[in-house]
ModelCIF file with pLDDT and N, C-alpha, C, O atoms, coordinates in Angstrom:
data_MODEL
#
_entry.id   MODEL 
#
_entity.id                         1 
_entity.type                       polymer 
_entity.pdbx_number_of_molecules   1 
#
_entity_poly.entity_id                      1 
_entity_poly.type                           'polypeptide(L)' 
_entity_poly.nstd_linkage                   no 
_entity_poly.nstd_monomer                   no 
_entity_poly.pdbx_seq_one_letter_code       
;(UNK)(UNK)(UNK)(UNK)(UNK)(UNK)(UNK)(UNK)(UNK)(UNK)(UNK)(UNK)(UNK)(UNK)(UNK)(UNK)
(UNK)(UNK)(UNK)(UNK)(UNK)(UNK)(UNK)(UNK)(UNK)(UNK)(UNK)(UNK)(UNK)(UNK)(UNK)(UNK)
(UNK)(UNK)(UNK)(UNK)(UNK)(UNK)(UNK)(UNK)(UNK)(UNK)(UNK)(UNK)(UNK)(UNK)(UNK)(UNK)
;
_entity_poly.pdbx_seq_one_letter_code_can   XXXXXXXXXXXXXXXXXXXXXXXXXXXXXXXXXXXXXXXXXXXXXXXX 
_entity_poly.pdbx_strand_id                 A 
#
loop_
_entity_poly_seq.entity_id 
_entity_poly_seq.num 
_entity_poly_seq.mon_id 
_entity_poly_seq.hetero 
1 1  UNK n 
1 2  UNK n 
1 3  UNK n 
1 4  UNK n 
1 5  UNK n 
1 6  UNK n 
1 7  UNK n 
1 8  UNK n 
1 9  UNK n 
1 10 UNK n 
1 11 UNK n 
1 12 UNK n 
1 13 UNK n 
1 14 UNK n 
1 15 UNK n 
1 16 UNK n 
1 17 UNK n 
1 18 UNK n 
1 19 UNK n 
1 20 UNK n 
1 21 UNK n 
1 22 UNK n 
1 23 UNK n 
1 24 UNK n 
1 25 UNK n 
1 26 UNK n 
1 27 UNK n 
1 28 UNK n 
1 29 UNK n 
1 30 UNK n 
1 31 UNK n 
1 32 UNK n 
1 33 UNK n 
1 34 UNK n 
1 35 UNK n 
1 36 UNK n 
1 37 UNK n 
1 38 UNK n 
1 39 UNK n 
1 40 UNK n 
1 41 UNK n 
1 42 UNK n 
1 43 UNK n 
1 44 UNK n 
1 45 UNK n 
1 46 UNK n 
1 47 UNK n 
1 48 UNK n 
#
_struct_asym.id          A 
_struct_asym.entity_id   1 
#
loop_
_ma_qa_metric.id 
_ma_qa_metric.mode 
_ma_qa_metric.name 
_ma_qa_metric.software_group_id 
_ma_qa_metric.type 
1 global pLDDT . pLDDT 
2 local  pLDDT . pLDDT 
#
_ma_qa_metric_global.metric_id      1 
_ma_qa_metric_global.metric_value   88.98 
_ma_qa_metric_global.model_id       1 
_ma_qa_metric_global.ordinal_id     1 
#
loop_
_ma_qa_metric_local.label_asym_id 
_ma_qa_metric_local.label_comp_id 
_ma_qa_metric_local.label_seq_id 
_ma_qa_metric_local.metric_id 
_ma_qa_metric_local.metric_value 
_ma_qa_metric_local.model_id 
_ma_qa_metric_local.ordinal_id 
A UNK 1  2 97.00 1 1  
A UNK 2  2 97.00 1 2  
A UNK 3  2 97.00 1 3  
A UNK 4  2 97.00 1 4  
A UNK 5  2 97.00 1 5  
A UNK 6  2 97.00 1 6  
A UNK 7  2 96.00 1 7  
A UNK 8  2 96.00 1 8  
A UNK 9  2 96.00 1 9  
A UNK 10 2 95.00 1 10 
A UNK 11 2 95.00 1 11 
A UNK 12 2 95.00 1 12 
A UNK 13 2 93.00 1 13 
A UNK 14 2 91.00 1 14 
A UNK 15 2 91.00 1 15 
A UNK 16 2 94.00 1 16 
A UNK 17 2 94.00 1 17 
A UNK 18 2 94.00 1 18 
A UNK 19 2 92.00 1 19 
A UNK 20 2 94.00 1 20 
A UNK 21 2 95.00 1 21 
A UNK 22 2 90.00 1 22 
A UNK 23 2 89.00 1 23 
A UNK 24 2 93.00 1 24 
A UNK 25 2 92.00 1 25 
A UNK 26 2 88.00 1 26 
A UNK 27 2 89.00 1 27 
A UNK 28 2 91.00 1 28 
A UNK 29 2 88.00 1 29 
A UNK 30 2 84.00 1 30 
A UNK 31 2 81.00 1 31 
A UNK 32 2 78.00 1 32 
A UNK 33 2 74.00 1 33 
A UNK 34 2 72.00 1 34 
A UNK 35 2 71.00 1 35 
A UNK 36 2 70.00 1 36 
A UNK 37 2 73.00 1 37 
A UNK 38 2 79.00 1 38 
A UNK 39 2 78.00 1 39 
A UNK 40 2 83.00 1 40 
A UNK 41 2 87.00 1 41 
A UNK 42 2 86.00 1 42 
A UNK 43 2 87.00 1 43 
A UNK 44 2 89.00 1 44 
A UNK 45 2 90.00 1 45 
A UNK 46 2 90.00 1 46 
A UNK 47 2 93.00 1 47 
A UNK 48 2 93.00 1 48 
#
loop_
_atom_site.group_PDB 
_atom_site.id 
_atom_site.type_symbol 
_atom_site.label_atom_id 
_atom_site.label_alt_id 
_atom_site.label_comp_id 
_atom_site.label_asym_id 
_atom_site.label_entity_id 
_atom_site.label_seq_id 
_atom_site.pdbx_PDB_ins_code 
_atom_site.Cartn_x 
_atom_site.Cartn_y 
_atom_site.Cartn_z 
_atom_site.occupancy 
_atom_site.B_iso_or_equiv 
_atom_site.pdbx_formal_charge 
_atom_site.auth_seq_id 
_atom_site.auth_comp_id 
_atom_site.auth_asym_id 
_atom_site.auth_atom_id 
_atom_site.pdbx_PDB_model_num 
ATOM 1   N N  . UNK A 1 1  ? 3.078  -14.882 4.648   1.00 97.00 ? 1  UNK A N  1 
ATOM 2   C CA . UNK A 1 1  ? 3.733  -15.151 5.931   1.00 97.00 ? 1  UNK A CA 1 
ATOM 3   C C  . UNK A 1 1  ? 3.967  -13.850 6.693   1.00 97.00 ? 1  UNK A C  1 
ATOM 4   O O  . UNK A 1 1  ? 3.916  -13.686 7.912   1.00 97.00 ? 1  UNK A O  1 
ATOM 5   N N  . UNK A 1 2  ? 4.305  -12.725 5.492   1.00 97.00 ? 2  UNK A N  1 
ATOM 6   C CA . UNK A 1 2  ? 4.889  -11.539 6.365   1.00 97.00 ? 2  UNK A CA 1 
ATOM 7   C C  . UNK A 1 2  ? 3.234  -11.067 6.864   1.00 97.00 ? 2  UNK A C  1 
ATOM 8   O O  . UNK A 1 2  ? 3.125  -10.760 8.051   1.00 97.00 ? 2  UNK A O  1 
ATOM 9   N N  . UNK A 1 3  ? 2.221  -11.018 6.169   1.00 97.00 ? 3  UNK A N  1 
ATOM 10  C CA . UNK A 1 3  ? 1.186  -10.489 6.671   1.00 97.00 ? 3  UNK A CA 1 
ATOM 11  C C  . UNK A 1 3  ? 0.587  -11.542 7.739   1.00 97.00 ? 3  UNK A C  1 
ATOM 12  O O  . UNK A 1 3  ? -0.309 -11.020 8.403   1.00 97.00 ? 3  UNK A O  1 
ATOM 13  N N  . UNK A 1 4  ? 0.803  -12.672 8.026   1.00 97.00 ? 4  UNK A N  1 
ATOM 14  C CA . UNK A 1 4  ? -0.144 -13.037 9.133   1.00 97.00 ? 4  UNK A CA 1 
ATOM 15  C C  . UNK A 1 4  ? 0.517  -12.838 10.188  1.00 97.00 ? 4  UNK A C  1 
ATOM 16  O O  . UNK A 1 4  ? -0.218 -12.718 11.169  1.00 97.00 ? 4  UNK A O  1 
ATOM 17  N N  . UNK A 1 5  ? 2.246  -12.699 10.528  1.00 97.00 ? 5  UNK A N  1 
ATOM 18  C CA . UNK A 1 5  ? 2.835  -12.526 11.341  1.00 97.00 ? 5  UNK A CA 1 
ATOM 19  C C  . UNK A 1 5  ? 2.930  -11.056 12.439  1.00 97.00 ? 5  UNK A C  1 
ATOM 20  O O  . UNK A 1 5  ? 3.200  -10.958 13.637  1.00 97.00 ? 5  UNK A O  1 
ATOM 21  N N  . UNK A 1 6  ? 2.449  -9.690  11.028  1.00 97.00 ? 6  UNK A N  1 
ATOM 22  C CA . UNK A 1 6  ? 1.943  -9.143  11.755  1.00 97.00 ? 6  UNK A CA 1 
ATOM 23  C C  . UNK A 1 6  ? 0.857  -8.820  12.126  1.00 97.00 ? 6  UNK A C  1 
ATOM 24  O O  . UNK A 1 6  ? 0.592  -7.815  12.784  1.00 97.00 ? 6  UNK A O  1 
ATOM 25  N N  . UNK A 1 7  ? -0.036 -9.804  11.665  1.00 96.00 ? 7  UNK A N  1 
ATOM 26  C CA . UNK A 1 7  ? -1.702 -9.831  12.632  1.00 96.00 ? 7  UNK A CA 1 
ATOM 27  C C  . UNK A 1 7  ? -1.842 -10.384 13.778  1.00 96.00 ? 7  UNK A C  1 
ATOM 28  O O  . UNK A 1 7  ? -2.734 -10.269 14.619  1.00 96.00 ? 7  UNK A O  1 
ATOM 29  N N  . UNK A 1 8  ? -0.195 -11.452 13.740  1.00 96.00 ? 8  UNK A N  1 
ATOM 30  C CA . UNK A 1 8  ? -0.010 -12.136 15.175  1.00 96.00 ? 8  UNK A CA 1 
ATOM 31  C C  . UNK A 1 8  ? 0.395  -11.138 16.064  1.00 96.00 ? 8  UNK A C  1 
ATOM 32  O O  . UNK A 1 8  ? 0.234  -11.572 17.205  1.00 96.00 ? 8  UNK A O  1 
ATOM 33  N N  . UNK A 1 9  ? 0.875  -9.926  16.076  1.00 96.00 ? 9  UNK A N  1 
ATOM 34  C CA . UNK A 1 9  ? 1.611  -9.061  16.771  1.00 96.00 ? 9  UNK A CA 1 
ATOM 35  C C  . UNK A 1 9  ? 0.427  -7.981  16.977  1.00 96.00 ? 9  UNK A C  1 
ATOM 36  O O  . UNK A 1 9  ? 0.427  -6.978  17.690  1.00 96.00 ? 9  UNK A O  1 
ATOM 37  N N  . UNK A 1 10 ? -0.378 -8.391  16.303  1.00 95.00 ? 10 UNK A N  1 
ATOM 38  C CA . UNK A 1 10 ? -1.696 -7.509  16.742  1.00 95.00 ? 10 UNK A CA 1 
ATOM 39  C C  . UNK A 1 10 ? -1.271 -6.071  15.776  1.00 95.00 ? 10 UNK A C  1 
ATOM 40  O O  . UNK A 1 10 ? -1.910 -5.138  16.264  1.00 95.00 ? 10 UNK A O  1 
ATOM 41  N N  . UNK A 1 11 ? -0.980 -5.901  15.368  1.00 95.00 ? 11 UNK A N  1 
ATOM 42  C CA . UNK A 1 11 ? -0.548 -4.073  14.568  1.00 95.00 ? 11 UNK A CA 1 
ATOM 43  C C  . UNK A 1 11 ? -0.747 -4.191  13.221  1.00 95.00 ? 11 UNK A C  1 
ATOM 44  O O  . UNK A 1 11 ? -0.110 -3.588  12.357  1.00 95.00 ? 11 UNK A O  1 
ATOM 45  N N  . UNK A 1 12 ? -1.975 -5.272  12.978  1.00 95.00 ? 12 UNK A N  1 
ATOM 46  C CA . UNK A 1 12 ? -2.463 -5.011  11.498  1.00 95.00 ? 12 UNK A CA 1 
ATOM 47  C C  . UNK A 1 12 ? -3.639 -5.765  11.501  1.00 95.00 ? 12 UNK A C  1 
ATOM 48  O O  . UNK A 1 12 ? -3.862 -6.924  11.853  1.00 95.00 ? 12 UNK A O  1 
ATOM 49  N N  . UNK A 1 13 ? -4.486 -4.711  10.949  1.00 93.00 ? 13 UNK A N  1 
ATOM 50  C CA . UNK A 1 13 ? -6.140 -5.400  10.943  1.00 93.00 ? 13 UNK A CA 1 
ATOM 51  C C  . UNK A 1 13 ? -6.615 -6.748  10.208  1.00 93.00 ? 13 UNK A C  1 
ATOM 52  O O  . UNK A 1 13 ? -6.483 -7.053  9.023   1.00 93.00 ? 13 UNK A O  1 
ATOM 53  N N  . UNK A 1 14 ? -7.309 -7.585  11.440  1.00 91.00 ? 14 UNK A N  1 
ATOM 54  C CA . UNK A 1 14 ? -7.255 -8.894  10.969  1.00 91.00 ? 14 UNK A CA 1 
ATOM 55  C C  . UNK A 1 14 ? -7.925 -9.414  9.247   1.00 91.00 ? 14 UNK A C  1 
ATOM 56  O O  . UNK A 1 14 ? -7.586 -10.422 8.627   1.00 91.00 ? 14 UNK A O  1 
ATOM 57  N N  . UNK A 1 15 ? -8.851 -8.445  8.846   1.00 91.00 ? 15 UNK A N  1 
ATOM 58  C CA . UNK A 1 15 ? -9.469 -8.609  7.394   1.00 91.00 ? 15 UNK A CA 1 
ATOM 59  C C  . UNK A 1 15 ? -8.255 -8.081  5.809   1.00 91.00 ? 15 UNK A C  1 
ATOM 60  O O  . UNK A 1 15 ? -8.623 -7.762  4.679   1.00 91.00 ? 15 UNK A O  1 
ATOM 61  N N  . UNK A 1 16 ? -7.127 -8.154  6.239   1.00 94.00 ? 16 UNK A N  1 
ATOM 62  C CA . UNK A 1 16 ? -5.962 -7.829  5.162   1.00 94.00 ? 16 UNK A CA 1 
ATOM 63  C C  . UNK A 1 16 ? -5.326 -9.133  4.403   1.00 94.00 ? 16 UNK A C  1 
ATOM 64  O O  . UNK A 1 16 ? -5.170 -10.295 4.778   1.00 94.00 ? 16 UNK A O  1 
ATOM 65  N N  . UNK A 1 17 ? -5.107 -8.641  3.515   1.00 94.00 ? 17 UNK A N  1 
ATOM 66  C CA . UNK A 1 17 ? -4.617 -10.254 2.464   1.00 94.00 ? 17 UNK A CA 1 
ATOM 67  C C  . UNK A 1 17 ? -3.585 -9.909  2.069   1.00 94.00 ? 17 UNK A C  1 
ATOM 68  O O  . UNK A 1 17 ? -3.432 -8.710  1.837   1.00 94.00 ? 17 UNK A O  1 
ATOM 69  N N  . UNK A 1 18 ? -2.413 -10.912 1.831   1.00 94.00 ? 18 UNK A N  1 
ATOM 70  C CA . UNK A 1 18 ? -1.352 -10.828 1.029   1.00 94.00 ? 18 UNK A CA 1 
ATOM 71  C C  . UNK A 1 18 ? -1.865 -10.384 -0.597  1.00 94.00 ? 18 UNK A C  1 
ATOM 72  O O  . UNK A 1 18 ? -1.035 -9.723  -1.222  1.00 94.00 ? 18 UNK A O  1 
ATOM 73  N N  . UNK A 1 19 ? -2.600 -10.566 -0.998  1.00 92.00 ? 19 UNK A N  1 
ATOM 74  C CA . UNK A 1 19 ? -3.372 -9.871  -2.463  1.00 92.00 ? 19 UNK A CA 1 
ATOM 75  C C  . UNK A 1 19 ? -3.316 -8.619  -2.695  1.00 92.00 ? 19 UNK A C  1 
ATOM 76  O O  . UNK A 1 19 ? -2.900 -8.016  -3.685  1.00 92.00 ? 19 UNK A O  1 
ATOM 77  N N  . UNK A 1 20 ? -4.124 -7.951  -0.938  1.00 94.00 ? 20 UNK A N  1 
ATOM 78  C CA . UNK A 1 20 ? -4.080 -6.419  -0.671  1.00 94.00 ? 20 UNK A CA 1 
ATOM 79  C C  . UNK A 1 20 ? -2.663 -6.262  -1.478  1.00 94.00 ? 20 UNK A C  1 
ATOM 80  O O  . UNK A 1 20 ? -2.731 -6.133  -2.700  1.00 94.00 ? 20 UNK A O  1 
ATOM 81  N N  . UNK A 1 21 ? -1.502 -6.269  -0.899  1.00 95.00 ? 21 UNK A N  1 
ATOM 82  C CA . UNK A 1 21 ? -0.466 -5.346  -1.107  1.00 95.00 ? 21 UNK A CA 1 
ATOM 83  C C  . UNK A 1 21 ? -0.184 -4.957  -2.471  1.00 95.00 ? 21 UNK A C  1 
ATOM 84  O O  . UNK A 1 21 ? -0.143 -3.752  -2.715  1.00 95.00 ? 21 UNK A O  1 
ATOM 85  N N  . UNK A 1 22 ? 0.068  -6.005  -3.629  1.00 90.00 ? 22 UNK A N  1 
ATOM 86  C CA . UNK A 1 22 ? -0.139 -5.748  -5.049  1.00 90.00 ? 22 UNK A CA 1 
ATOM 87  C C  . UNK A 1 22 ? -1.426 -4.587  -5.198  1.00 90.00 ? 22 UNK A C  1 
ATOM 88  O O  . UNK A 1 22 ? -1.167 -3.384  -5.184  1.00 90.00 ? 22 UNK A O  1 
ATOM 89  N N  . UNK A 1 23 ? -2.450 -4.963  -5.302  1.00 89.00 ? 23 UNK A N  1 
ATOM 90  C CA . UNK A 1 23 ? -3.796 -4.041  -5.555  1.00 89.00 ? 23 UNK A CA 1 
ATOM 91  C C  . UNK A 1 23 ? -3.554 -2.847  -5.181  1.00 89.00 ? 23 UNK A C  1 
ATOM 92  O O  . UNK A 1 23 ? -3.598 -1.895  -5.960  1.00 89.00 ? 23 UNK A O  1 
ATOM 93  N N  . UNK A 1 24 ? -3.213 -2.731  -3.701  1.00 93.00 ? 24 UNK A N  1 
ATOM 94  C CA . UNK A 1 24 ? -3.025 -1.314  -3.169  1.00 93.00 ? 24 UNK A CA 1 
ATOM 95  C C  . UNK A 1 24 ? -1.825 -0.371  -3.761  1.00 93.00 ? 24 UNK A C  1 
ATOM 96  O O  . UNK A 1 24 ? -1.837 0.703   -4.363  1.00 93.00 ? 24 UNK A O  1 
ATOM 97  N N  . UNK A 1 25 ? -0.804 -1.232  -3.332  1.00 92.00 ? 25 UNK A N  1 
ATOM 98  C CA . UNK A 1 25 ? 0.266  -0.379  -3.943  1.00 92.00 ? 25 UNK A CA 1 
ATOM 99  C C  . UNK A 1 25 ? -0.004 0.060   -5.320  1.00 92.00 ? 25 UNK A C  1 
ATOM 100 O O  . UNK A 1 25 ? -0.052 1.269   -5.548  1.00 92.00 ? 25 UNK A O  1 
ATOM 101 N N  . UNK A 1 26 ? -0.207 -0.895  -6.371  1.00 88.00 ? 26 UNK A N  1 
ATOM 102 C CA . UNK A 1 26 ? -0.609 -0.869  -7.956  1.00 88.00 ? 26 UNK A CA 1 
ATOM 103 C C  . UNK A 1 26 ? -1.276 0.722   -8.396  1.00 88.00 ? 26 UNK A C  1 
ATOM 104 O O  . UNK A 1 26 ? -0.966 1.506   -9.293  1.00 88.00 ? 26 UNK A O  1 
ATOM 105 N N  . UNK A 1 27 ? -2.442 0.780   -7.196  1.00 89.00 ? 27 UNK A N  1 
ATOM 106 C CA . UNK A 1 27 ? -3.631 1.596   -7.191  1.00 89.00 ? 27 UNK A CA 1 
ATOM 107 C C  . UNK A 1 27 ? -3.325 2.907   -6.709  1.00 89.00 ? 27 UNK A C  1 
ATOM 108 O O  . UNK A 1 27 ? -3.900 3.833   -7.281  1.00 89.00 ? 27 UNK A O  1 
ATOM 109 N N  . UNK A 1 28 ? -2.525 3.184   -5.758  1.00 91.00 ? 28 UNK A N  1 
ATOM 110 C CA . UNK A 1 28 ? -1.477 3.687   -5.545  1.00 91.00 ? 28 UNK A CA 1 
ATOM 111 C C  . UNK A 1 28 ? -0.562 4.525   -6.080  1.00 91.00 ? 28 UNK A C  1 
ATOM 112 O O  . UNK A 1 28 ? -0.609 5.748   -5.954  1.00 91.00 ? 28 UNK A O  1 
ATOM 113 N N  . UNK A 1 29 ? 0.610  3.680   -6.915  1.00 88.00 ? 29 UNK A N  1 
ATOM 114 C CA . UNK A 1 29 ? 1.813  3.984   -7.770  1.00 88.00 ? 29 UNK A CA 1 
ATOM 115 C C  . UNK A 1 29 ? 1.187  4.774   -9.021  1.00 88.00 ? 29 UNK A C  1 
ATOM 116 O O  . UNK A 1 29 ? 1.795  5.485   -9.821  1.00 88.00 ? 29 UNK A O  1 
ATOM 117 N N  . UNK A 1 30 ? 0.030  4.517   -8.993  1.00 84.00 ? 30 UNK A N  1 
ATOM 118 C CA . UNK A 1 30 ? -1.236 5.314   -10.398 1.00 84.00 ? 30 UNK A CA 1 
ATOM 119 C C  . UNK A 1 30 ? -0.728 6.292   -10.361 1.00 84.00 ? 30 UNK A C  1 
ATOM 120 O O  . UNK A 1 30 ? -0.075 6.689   -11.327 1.00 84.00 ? 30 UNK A O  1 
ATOM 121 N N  . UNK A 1 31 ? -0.875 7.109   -9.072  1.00 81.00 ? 31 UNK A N  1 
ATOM 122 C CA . UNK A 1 31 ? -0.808 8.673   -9.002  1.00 81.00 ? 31 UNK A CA 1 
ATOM 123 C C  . UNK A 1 31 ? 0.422  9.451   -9.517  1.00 81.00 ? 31 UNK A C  1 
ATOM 124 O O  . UNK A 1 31 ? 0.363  10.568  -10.030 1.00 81.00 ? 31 UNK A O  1 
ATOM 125 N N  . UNK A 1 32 ? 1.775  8.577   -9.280  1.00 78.00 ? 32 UNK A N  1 
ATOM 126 C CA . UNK A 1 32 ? 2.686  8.882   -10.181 1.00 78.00 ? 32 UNK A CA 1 
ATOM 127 C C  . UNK A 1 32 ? 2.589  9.090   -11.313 1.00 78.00 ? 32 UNK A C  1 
ATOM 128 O O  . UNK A 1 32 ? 3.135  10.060  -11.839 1.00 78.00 ? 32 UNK A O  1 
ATOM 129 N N  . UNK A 1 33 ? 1.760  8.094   -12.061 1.00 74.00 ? 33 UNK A N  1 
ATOM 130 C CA . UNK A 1 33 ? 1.682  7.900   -13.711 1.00 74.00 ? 33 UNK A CA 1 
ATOM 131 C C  . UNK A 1 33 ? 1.129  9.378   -13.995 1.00 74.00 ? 33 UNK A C  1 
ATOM 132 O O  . UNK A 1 33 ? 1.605  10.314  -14.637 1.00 74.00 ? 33 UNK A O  1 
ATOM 133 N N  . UNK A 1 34 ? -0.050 9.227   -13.276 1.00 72.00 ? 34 UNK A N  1 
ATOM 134 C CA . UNK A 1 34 ? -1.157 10.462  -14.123 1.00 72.00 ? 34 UNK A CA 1 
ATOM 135 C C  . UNK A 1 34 ? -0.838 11.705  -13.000 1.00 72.00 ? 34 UNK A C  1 
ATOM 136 O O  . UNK A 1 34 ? -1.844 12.385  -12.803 1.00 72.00 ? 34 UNK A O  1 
ATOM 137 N N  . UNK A 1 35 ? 0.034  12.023  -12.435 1.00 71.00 ? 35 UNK A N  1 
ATOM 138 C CA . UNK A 1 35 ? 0.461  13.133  -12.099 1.00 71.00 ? 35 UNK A CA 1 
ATOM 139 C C  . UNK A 1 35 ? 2.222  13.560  -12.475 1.00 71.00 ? 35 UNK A C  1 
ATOM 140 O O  . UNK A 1 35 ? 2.939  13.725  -11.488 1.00 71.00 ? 35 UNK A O  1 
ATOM 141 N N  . UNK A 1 36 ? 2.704  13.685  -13.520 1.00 70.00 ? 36 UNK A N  1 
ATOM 142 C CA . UNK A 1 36 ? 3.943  14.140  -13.970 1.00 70.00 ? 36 UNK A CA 1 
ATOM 143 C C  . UNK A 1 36 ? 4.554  15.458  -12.850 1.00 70.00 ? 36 UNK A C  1 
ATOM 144 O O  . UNK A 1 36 ? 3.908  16.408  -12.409 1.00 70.00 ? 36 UNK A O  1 
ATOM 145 N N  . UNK A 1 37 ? 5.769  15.164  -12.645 1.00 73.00 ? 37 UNK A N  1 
ATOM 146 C CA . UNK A 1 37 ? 6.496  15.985  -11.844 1.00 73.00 ? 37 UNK A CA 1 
ATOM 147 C C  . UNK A 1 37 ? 6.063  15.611  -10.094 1.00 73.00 ? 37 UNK A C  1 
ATOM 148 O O  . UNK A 1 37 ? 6.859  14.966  -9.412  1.00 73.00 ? 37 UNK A O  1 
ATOM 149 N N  . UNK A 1 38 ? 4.778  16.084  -9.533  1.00 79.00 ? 38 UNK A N  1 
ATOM 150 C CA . UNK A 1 38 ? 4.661  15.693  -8.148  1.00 79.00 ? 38 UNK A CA 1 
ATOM 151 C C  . UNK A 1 38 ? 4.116  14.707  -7.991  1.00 79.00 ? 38 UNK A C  1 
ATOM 152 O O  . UNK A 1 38 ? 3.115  14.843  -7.288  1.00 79.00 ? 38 UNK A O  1 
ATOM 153 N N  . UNK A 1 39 ? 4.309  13.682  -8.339  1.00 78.00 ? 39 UNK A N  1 
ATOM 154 C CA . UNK A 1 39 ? 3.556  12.400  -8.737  1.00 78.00 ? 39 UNK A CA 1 
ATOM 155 C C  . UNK A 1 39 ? 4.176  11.614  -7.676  1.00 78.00 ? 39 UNK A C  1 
ATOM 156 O O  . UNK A 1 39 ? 3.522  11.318  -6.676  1.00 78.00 ? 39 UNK A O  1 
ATOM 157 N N  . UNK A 1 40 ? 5.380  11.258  -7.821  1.00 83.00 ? 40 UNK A N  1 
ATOM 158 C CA . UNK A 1 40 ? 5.905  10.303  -6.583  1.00 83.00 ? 40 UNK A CA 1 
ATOM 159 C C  . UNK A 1 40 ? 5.673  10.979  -5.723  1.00 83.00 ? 40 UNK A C  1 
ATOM 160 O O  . UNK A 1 40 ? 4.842  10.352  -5.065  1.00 83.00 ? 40 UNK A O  1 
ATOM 161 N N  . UNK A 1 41 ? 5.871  11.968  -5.216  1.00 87.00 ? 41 UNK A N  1 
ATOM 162 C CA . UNK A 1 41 ? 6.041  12.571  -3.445  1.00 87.00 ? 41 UNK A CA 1 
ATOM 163 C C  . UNK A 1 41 ? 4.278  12.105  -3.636  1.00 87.00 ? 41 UNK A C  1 
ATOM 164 O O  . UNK A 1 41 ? 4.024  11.063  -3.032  1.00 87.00 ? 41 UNK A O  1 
ATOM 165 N N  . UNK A 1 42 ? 3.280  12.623  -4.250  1.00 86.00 ? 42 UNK A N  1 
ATOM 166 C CA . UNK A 1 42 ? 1.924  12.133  -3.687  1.00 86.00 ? 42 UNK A CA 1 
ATOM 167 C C  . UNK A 1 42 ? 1.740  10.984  -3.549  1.00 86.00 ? 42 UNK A C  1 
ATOM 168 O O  . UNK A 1 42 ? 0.886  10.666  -2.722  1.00 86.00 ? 42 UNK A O  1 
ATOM 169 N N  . UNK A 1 43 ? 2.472  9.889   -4.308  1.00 87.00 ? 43 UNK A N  1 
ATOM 170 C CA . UNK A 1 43 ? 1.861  8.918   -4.562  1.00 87.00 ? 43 UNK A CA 1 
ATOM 171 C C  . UNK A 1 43 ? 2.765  8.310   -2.685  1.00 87.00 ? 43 UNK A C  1 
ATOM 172 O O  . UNK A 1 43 ? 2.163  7.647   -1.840  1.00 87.00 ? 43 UNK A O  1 
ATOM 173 N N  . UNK A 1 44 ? 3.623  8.599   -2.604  1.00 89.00 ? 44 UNK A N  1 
ATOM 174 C CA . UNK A 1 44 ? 4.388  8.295   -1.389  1.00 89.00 ? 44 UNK A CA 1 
ATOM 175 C C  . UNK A 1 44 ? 3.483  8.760   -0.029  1.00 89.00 ? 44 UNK A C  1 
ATOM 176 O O  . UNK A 1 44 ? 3.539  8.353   1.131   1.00 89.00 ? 44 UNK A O  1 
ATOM 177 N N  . UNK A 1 45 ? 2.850  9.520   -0.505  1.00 90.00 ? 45 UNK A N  1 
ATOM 178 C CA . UNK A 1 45 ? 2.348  10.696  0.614   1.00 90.00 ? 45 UNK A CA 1 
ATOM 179 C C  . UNK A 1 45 ? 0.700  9.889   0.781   1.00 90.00 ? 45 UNK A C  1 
ATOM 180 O O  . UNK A 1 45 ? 0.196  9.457   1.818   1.00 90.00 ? 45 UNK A O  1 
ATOM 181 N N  . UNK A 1 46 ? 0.274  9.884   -0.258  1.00 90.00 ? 46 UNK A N  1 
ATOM 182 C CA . UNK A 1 46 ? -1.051 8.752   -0.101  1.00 90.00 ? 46 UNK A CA 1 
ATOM 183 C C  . UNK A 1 46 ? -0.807 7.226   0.610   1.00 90.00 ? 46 UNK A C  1 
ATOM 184 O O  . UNK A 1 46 ? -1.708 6.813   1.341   1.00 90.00 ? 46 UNK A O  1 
ATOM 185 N N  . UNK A 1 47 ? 0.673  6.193   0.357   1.00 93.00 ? 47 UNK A N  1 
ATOM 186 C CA . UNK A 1 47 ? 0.585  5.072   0.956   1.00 93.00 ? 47 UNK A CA 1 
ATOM 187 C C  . UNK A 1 47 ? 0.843  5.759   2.163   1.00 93.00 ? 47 UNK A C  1 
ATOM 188 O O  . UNK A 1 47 ? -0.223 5.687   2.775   1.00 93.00 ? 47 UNK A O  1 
ATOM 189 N N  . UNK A 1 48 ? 1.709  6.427   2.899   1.00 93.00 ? 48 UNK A N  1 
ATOM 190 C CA . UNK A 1 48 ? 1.394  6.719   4.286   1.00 93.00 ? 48 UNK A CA 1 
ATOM 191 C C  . UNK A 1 48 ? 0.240  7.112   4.766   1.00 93.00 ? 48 UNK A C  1 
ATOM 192 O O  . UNK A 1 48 ? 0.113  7.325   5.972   1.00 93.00 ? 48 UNK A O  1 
#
């Protein structure tokens, strides 16, 4: 719901899935794991 609402508002590309967000983030939050110490700030720094 939250993702089609903002495809209705036009400010998110129409080929995105509620699926995306798990996968991405998941794929993502990695960089924490396998980077100890600067791991969150990258992994924060990559979803932006």
């Amino acid at each position: 719901d939250l993702v089609e609402k903002a495809k209705a508002e036009g400010s998110l590309r129409e080929d995105f899935t509620a699926t995306d967000v798990p996968v991405l983030t998941h794929s993502v939050s990695d960089v924490a794991r396998l980077q100890p110490g600067r791991g969150r700030d990258l992994a924060r720094r990559h979803l932006e």
